[in-house]
Protein backbone atom coordinates (compact mmCIF):
# COMPACT_ATOMS: atom_id res chain seq x y z
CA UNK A 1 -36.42 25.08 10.21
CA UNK A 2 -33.84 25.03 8.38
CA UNK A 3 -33.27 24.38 4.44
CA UNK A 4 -29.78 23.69 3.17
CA UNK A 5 -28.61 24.00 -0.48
CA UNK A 6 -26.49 22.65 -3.10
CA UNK A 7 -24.21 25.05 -1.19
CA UNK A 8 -24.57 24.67 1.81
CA UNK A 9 -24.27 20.76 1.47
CA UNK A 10 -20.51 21.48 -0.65
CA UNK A 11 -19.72 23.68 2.09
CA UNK A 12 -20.50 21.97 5.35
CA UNK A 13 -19.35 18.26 3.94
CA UNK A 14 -16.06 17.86 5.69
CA UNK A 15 -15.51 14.31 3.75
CA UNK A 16 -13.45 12.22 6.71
CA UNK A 17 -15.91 13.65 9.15
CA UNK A 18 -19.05 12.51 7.23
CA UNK A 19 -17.39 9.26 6.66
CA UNK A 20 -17.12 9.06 10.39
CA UNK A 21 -20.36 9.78 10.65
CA UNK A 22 -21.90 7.17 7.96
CA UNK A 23 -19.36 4.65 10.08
CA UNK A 24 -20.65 5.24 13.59
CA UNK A 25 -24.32 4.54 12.24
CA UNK A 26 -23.54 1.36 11.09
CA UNK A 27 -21.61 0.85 14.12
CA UNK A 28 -24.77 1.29 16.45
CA UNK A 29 -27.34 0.20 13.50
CA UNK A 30 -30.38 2.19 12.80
CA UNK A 31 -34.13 1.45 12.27
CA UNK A 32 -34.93 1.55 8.98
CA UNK A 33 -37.12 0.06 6.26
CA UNK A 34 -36.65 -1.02 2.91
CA UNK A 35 -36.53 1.43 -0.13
CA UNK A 36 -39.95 1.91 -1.58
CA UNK A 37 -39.38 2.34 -5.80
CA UNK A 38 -42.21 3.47 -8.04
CA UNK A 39 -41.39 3.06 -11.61
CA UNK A 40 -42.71 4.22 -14.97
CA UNK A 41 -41.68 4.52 -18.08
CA UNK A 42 -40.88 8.10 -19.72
CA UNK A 43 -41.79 9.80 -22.97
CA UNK A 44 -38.26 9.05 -24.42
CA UNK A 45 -38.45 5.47 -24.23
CA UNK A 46 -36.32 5.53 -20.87
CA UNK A 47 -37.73 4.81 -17.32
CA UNK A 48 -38.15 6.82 -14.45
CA UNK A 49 -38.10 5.61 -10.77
CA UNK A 50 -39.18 7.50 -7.65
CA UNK A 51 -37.65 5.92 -4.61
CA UNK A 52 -38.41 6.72 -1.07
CA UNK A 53 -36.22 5.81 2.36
CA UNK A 54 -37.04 6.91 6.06
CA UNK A 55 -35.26 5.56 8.88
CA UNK A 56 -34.89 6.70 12.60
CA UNK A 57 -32.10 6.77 14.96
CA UNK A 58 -33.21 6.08 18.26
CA UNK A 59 -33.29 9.52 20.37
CA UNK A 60 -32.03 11.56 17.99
CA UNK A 61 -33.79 12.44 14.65
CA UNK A 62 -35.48 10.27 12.02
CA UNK A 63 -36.16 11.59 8.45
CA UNK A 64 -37.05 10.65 4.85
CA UNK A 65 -35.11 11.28 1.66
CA UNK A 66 -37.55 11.66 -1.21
CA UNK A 67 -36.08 11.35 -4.63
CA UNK A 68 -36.62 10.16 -8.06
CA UNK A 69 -33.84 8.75 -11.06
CA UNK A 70 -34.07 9.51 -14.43
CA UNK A 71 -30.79 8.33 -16.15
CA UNK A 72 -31.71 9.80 -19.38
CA UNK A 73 -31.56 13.80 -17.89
CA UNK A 74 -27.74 13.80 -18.42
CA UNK A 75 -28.91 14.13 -21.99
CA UNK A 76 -30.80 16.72 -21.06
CA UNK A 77 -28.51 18.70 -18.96
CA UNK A 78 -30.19 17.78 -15.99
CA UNK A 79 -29.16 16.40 -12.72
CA UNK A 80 -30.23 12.26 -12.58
CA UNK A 81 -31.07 12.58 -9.23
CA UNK A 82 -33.95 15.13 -7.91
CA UNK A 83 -35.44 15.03 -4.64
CA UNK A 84 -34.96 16.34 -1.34
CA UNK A 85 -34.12 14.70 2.50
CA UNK A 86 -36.55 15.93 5.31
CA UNK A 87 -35.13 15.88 8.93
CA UNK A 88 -36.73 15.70 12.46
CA UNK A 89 -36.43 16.12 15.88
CA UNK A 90 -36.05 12.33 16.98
CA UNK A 91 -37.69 13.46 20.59
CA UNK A 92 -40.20 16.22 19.80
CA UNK A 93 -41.65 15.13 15.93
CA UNK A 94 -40.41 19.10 15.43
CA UNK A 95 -39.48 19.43 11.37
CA UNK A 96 -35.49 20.62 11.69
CA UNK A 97 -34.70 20.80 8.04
CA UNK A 98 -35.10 20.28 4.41
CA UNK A 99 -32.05 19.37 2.34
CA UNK A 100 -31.25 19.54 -1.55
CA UNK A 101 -31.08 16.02 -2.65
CA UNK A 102 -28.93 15.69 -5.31
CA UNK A 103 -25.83 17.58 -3.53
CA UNK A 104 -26.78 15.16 -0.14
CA UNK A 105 -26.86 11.93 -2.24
CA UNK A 106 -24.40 12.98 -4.00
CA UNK A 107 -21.76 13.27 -0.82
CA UNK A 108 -23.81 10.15 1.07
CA UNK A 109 -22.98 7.81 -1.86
CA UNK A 110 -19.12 8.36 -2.17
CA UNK A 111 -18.76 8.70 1.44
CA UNK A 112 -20.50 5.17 1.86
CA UNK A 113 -18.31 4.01 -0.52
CA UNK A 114 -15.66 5.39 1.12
CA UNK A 115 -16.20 4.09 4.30
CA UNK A 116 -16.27 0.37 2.42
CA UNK A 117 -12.67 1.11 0.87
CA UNK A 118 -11.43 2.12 4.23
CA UNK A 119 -11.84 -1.00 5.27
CA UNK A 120 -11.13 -2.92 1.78
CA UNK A 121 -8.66 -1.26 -0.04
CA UNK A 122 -5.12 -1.66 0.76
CA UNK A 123 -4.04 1.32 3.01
CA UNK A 124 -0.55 1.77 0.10
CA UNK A 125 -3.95 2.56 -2.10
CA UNK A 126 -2.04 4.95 -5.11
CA UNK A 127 -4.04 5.55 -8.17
CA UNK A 128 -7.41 5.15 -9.20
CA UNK A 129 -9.38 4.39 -12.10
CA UNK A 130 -12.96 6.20 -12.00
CA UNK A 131 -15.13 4.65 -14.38
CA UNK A 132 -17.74 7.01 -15.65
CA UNK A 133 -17.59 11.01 -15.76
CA UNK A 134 -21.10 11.78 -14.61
CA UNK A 135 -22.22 13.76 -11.49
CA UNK A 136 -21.11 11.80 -8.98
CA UNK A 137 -17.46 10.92 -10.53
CA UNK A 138 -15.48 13.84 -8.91
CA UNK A 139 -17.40 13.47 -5.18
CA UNK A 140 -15.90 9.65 -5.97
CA UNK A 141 -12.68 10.44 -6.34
CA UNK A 142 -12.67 13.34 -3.28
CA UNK A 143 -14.11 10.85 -0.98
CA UNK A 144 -11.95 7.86 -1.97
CA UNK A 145 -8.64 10.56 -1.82
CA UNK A 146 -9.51 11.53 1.44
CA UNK A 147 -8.91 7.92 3.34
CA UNK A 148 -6.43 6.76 1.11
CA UNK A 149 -3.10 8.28 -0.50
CA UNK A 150 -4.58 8.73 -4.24
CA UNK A 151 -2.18 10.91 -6.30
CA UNK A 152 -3.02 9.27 -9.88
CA UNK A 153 -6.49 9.35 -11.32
CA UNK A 154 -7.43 7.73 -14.41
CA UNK A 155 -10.81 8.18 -15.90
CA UNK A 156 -12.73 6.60 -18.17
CA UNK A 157 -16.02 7.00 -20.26
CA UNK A 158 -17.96 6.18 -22.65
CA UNK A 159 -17.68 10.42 -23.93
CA UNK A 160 -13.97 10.75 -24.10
CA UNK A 161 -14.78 14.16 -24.10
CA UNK A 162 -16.61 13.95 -20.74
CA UNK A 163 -13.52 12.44 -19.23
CA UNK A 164 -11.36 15.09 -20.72
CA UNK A 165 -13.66 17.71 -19.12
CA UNK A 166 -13.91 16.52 -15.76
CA UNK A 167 -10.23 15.58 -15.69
CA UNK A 168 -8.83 19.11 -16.89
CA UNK A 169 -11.07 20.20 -13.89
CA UNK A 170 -10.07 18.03 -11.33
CA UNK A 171 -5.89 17.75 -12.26
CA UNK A 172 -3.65 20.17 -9.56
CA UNK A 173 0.13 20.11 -8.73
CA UNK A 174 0.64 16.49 -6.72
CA UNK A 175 -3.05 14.77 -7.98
CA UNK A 176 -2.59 13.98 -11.16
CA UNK A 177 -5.49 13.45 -13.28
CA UNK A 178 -5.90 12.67 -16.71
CA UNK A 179 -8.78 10.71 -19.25
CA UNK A 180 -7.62 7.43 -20.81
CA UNK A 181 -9.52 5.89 -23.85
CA UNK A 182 -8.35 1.78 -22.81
CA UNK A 183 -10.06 1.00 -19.91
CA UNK A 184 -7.92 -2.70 -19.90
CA UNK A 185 -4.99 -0.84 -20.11
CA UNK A 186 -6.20 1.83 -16.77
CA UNK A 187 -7.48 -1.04 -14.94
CA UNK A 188 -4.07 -3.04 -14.70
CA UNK A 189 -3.00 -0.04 -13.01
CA UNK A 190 -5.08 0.71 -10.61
CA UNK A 191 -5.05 0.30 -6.85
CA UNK A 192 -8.91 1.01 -6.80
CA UNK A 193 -11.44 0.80 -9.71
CA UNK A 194 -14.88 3.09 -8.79
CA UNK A 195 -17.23 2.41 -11.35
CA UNK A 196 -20.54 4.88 -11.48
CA UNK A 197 -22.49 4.55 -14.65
CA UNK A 198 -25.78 3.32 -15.58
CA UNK A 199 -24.82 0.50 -17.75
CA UNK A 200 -26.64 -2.25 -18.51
CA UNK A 201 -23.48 -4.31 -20.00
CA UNK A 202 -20.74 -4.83 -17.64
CA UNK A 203 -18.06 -2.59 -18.88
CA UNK A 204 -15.39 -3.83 -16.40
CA UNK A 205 -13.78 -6.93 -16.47
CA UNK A 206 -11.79 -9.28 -14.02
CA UNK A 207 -8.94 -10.35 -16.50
CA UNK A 208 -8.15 -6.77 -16.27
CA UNK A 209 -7.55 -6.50 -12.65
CA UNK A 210 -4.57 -6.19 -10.09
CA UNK A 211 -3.61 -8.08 -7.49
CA UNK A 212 -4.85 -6.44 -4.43
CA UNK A 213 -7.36 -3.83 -6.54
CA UNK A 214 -10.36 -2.99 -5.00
CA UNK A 215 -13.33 -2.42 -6.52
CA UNK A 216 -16.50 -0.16 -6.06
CA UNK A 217 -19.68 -0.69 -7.40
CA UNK A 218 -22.09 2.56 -7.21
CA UNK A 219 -24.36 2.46 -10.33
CA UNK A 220 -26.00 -0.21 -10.78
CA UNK A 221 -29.57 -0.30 -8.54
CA UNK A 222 -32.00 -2.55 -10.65
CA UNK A 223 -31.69 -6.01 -11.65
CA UNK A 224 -31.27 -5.16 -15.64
CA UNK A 225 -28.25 -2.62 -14.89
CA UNK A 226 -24.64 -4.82 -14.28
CA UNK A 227 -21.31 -2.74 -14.00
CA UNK A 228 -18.73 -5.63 -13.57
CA UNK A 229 -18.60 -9.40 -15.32
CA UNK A 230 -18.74 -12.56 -13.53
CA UNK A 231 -14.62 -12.52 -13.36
CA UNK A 232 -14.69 -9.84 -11.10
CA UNK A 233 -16.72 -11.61 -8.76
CA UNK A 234 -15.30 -14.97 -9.65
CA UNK A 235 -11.44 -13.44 -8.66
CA UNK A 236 -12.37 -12.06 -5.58
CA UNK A 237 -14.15 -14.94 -4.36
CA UNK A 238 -16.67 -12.82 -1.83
CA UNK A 239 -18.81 -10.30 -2.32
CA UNK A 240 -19.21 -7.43 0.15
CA UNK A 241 -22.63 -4.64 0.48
CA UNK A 242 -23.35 -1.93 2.01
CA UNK A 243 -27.19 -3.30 2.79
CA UNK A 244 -28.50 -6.50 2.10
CA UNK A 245 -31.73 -5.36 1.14
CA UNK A 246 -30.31 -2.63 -1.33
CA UNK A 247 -28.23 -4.92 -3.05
CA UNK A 248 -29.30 -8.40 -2.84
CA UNK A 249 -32.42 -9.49 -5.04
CA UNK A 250 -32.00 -5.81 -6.23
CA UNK A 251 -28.90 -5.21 -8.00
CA UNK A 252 -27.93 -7.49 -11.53
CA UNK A 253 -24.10 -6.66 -9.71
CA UNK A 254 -25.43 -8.94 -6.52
CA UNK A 255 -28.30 -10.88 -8.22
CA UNK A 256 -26.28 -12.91 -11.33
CA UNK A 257 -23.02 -13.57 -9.28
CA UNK A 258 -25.44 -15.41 -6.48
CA UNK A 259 -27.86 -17.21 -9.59
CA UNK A 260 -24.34 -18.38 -11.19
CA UNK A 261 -23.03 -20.05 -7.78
CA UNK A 262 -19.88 -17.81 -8.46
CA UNK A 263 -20.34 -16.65 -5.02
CA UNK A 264 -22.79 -18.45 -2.18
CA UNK A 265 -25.33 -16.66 0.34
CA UNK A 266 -22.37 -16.98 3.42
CA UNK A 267 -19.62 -15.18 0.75
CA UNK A 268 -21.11 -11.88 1.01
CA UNK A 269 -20.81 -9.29 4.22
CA UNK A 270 -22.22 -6.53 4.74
CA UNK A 271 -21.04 -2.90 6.18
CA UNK A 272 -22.77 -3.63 9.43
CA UNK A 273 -20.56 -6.79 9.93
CA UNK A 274 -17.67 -5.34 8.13
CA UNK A 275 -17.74 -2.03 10.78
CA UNK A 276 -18.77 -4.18 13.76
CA UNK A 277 -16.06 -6.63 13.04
CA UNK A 278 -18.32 -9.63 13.12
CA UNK A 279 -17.12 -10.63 9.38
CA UNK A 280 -13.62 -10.27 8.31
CA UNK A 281 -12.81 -7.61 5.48
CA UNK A 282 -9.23 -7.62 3.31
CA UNK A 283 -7.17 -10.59 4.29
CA UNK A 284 -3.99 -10.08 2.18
CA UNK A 285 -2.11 -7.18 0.01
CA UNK A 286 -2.80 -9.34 -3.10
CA UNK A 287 -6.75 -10.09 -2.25
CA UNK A 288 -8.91 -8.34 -4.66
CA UNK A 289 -11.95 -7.16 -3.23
CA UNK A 290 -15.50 -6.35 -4.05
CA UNK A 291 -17.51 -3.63 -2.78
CA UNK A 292 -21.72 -3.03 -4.28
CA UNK A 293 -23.47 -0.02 -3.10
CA UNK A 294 -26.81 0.23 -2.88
CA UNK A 295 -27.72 2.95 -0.59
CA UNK A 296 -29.97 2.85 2.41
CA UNK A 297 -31.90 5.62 4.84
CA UNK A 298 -29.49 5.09 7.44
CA UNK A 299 -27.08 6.49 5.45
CA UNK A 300 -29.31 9.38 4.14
CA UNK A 301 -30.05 10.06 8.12
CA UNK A 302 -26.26 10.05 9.42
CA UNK A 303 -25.51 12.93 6.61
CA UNK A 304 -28.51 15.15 7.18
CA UNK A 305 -27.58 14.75 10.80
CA UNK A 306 -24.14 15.38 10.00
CA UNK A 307 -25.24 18.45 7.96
CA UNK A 308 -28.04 19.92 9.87
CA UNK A 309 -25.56 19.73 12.76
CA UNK A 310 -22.30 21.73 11.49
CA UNK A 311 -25.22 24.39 9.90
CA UNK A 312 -26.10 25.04 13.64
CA UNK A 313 -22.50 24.99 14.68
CA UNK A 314 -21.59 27.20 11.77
């Protein structure tokens, strides 16, 4: 048995190759069930949720992740996301390996979105505007840069400082990347708006967008938390997911667009259609599209198979 780090994860996570990998699941589809959420609310006043998704690919492995969000850690210096993916042997039941969760969610959630913009955003795709600094900003903007010709970065948040940091970090010779304090201002320039916060408010906003933008929806997973405002939606004129279950019913991103009649039930497509090519993705270089992630197991299971399987190799 094997048990794989932050480290490990960061070192084995080639990102076009676990793209590939997320891809090929939802190519073949997976069994899996819908994500079990236990919820309380913390001493702080916050909430904490403790979510729970198996799913099995057929002759291969099956597995769980096992993880809990609590948004209010980042105040504490602690990761939002705790948990931990357990792999097995699809044939024999035999436990292969235990995985950090943060670090695997982490690399599973911006290469899932990644594997939406490959197919969404226009392939001339230039600069970016990351909305939000937190953990999973920079894995974001790796995974997006790495099926798509990024060289500009913008990003934005809330803690200008935060945006500062993570940008001094992340700028090198030919990827340029710098904070901006007008998030109007960075979204009329962007090629493809990621936006991975918490928020409860949408804090981006159609009028703001290019023609041809495409935009990524990460943060929002319960029906109270809304990243984007009805124009978004309203501009694009469909609605694409990675999982209907994850998304629809679940997410105030997916849930007030569909209550509002700015989109209907036939508008949205998920990955599985998108990848299968049973429901058409971008249709023109001035179409501005809109992607919601909401996670799912058979994501979880195509990177811990990914990972567990260039540990062996390596």
């Amino acid at each position: 048995m094997k048990f794989l780090d932050r480290e490990a994860v960061h070192r084995l996570a080639d990102y076009p190759a676990v793209i590939d990998a997320i891809a090929a699941v939802y190519a073949t589809g997976c069994d899996a069930v819908d994500r079990m959420i236990l919820s309380q609310p913390t001493a702080d006043g916050g909430q904490g949720d403790f979510l729970m998704q198996p799913a099995w690919l057929r002759g291969r492995a099956f597995g769980i992740k096992i993880a809990n969000v609590f948004p209010g850690n980042q105040e504490r210096g602690l990761p939002s996301i705790l948990g931990a993916y357990v792999l097995f042997d699809g044939n024999t039941g035999e436990l292969l390996g235990c995985i950090d969760g943060p670090a695997e969610t982490n690399v599973k959630t911006a290469c899932n979105s990644a594997v939406a913009s490959r197919l969404l955003a226009r392939p001339d795709a230039s600069t970016m505007l990351m909305m939000g600094a937190g953990e999973l900003a920079p894995y974001l903007i790796a995974a997006h840069a790495s099926i798509r010709p990024i060289r500009h970065v913008l990003i934005w948040n809330r803690t200008t400082e935060k945006a500062k940091a993570l940008a001094a970090r992340l700028n090198k010779p030919g990827f340029e990347v710098e904070a901006v304090t007008d998030p109007s201002a960075a979204a009329a320039q962007a090629d493809l708006v990621s936006c991975a916060t918490y928020s409860a408010e949408p804090i981006l906003k159609g009028e703001w967008l290019k023609e041809g933008a495409h935009v990524d929806l990460v943060g929002s997973y319960r029906p109270d938390l809304r990243e984007s405002d009805d124009d978004v939606v309203r501009k694009a004129g469909r609605l694409f997911v990675d999982e209907r279950s994850s998304t629809i019913g679940v997410s105030g991103d997916v849930i007030e667009p569909l209550e509002k009649g700015l989109v209907q039930p036939d508008d949205v497509a998920d990955l599985f259609e998108l990848v299968q090519g049973r429901k058409p993705g971008r249709r023109s270089e001035r179409e501005i599209t809109v992607f919601k992630s909401g996670g799912g197991g058979h994501q979880d299971l195509a990177v811990a198979m990914f990972l567990f399987e260039r540990s062996v190799l390596h």
